[in-house]
C-alpha atoms as a PDB file:
ATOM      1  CA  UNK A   1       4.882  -4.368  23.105  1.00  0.00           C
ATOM      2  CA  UNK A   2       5.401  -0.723  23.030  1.00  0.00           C
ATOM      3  CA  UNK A   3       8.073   0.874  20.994  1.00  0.00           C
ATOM      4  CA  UNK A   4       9.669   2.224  24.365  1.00  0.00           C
ATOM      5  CA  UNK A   5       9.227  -0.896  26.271  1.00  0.00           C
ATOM      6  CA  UNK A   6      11.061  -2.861  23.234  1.00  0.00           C
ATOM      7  CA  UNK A   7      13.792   0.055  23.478  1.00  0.00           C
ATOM      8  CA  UNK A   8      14.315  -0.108  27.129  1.00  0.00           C
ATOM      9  CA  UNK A   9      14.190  -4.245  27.072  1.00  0.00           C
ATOM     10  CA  UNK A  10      17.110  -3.857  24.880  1.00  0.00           C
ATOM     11  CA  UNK A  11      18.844  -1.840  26.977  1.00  0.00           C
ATOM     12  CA  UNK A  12      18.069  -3.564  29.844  1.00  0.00           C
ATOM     13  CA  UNK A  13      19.767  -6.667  28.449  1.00  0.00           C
ATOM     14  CA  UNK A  14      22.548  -4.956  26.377  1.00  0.00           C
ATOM     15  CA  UNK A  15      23.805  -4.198  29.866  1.00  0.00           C
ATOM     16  CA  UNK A  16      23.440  -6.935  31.494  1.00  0.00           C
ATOM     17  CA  UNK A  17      25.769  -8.368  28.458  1.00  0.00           C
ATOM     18  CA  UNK A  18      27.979  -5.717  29.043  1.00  0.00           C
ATOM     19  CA  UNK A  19      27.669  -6.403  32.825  1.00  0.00           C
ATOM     20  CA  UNK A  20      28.921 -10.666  31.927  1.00  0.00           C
ATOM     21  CA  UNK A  21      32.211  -9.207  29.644  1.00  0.00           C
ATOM     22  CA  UNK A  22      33.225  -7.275  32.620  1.00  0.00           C
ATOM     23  CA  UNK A  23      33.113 -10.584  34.254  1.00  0.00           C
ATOM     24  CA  UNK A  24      35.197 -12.433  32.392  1.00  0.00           C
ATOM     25  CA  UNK A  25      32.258 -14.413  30.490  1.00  0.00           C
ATOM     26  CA  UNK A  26      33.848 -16.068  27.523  1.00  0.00           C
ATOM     27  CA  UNK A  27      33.677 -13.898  24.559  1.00  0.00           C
ATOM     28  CA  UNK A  28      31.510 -16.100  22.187  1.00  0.00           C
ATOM     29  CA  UNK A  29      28.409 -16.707  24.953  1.00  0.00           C
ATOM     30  CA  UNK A  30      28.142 -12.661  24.828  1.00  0.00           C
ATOM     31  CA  UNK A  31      27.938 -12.830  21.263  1.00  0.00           C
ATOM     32  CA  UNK A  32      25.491 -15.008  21.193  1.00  0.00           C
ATOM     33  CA  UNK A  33      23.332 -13.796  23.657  1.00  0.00           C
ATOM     34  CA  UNK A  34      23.389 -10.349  21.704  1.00  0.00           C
ATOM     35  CA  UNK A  35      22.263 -12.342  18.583  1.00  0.00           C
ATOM     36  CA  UNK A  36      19.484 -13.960  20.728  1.00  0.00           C
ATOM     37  CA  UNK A  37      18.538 -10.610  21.796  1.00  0.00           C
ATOM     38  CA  UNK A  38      18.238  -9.134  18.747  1.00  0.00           C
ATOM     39  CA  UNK A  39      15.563 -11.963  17.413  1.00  0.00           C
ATOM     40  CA  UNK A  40      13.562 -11.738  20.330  1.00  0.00           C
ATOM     41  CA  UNK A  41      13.118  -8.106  20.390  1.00  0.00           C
ATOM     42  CA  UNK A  42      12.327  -8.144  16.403  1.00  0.00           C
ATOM     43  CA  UNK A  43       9.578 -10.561  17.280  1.00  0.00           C
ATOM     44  CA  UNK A  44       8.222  -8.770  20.051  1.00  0.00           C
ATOM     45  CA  UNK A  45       8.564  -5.321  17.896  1.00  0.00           C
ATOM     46  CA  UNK A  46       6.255  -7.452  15.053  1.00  0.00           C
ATOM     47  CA  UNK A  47       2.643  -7.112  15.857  1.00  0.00           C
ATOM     48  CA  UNK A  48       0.451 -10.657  15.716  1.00  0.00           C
ATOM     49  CA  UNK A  49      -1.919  -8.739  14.069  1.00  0.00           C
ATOM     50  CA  UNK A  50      -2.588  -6.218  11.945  1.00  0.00           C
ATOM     51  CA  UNK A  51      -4.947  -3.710  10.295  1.00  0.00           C
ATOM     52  CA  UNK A  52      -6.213  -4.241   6.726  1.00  0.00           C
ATOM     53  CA  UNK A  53      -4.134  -0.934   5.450  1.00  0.00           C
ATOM     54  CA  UNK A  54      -0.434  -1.972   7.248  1.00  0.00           C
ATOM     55  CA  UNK A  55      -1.118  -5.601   5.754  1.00  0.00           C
ATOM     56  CA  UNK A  56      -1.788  -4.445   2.019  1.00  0.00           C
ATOM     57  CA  UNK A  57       1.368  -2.416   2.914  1.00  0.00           C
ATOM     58  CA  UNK A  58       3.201  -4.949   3.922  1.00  0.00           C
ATOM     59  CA  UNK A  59       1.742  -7.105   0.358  1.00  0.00           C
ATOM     60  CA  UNK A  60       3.045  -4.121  -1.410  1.00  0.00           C
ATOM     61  CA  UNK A  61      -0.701  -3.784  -2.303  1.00  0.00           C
ATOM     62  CA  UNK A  62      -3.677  -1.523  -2.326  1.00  0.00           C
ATOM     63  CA  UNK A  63      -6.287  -1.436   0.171  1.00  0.00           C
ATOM     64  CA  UNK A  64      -8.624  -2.157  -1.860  1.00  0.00           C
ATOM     65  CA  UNK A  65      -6.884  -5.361  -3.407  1.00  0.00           C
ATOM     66  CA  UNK A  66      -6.368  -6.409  -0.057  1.00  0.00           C
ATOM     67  CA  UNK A  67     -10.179  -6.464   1.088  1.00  0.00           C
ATOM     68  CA  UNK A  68     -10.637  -8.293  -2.351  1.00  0.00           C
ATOM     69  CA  UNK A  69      -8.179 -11.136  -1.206  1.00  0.00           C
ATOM     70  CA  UNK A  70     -10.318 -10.962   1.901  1.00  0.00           C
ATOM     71  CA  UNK A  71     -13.716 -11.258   0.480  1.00  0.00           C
ATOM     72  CA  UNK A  72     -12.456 -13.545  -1.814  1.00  0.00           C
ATOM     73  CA  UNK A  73     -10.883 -15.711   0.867  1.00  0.00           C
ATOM     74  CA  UNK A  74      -7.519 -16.005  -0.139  1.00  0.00           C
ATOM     75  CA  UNK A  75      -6.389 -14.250   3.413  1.00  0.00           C
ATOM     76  CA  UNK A  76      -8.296 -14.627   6.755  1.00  0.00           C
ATOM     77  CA  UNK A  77      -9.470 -12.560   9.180  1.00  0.00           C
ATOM     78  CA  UNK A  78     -10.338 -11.970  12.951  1.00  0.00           C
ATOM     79  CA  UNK A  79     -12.483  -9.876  14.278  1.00  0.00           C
ATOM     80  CA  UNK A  80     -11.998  -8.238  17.536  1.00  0.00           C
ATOM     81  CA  UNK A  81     -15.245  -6.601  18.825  1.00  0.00           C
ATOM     82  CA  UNK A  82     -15.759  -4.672  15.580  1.00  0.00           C
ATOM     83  CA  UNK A  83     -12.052  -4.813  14.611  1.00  0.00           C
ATOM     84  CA  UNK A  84     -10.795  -6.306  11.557  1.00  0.00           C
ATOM     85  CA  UNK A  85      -7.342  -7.618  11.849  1.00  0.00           C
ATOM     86  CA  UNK A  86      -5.092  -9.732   9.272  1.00  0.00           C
ATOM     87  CA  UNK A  87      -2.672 -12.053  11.078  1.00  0.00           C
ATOM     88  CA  UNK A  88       0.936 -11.572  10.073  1.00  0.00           C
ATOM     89  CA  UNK A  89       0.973 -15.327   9.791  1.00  0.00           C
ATOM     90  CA  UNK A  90      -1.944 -14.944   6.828  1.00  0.00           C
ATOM     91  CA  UNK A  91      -0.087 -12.742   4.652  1.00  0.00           C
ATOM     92  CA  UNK A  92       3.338 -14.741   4.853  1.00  0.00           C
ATOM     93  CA  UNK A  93       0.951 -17.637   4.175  1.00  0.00           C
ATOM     94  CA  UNK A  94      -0.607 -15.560   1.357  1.00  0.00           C
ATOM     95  CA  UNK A  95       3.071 -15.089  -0.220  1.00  0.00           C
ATOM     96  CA  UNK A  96       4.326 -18.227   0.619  1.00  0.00           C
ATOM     97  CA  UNK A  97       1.188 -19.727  -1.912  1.00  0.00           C
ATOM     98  CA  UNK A  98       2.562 -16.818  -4.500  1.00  0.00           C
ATOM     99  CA  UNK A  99       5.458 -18.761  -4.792  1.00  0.00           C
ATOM    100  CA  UNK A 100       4.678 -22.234  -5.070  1.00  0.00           C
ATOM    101  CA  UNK A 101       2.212 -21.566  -8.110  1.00  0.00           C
END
């Protein structure tokens, strides 16, 4: 999702919040729903996938350590076409493994 589309989502449902307080909707379900709104658009803001330089970024890493993870196997890729993407769920996978030893 684009970072406009994620920006007018947000608005879109921040008003139609706003729109259930003017209706007497009980306090706490608006809070809620704003919470709920705010996880769902940080997901959707998240790519699935992501280019070998954002995901060394994201390690705190080099490029060049991260295509040695890679061709070492400790994170997988995909390939689409002649794209080379890291799924997000790889490096937290990746870090998760840090920690346990």
């Amino acid at each position: 999702m684009s970072e406009s589309t994620a920006t007018a989502a947000r608005r879109t449902l921040e008003q139609e919040i706003s729109s259930l307080e003017k209706r007497s909707i009980p306090f706490g379900l608006c809070d809620a729903l704003r919470e709920g709104m705010e996880t769902t658009t940080d997901v959707l803001d998240r790519p699935l996938l992501l280019r070998v330089p954002a995901a060394a970024e994201l390690l705190g890493v080099s490029r060049s350590t991260m295509y040695e993870l890679i061709a070492a196997g400790a994170i997988q890729t995909v390939h689409i076409g002649r794209a080379c993407r890291v799924p997000r769920a790889e490096v937290e996978q990746y870090v998760e493994q840090l920690r346990r030893g």
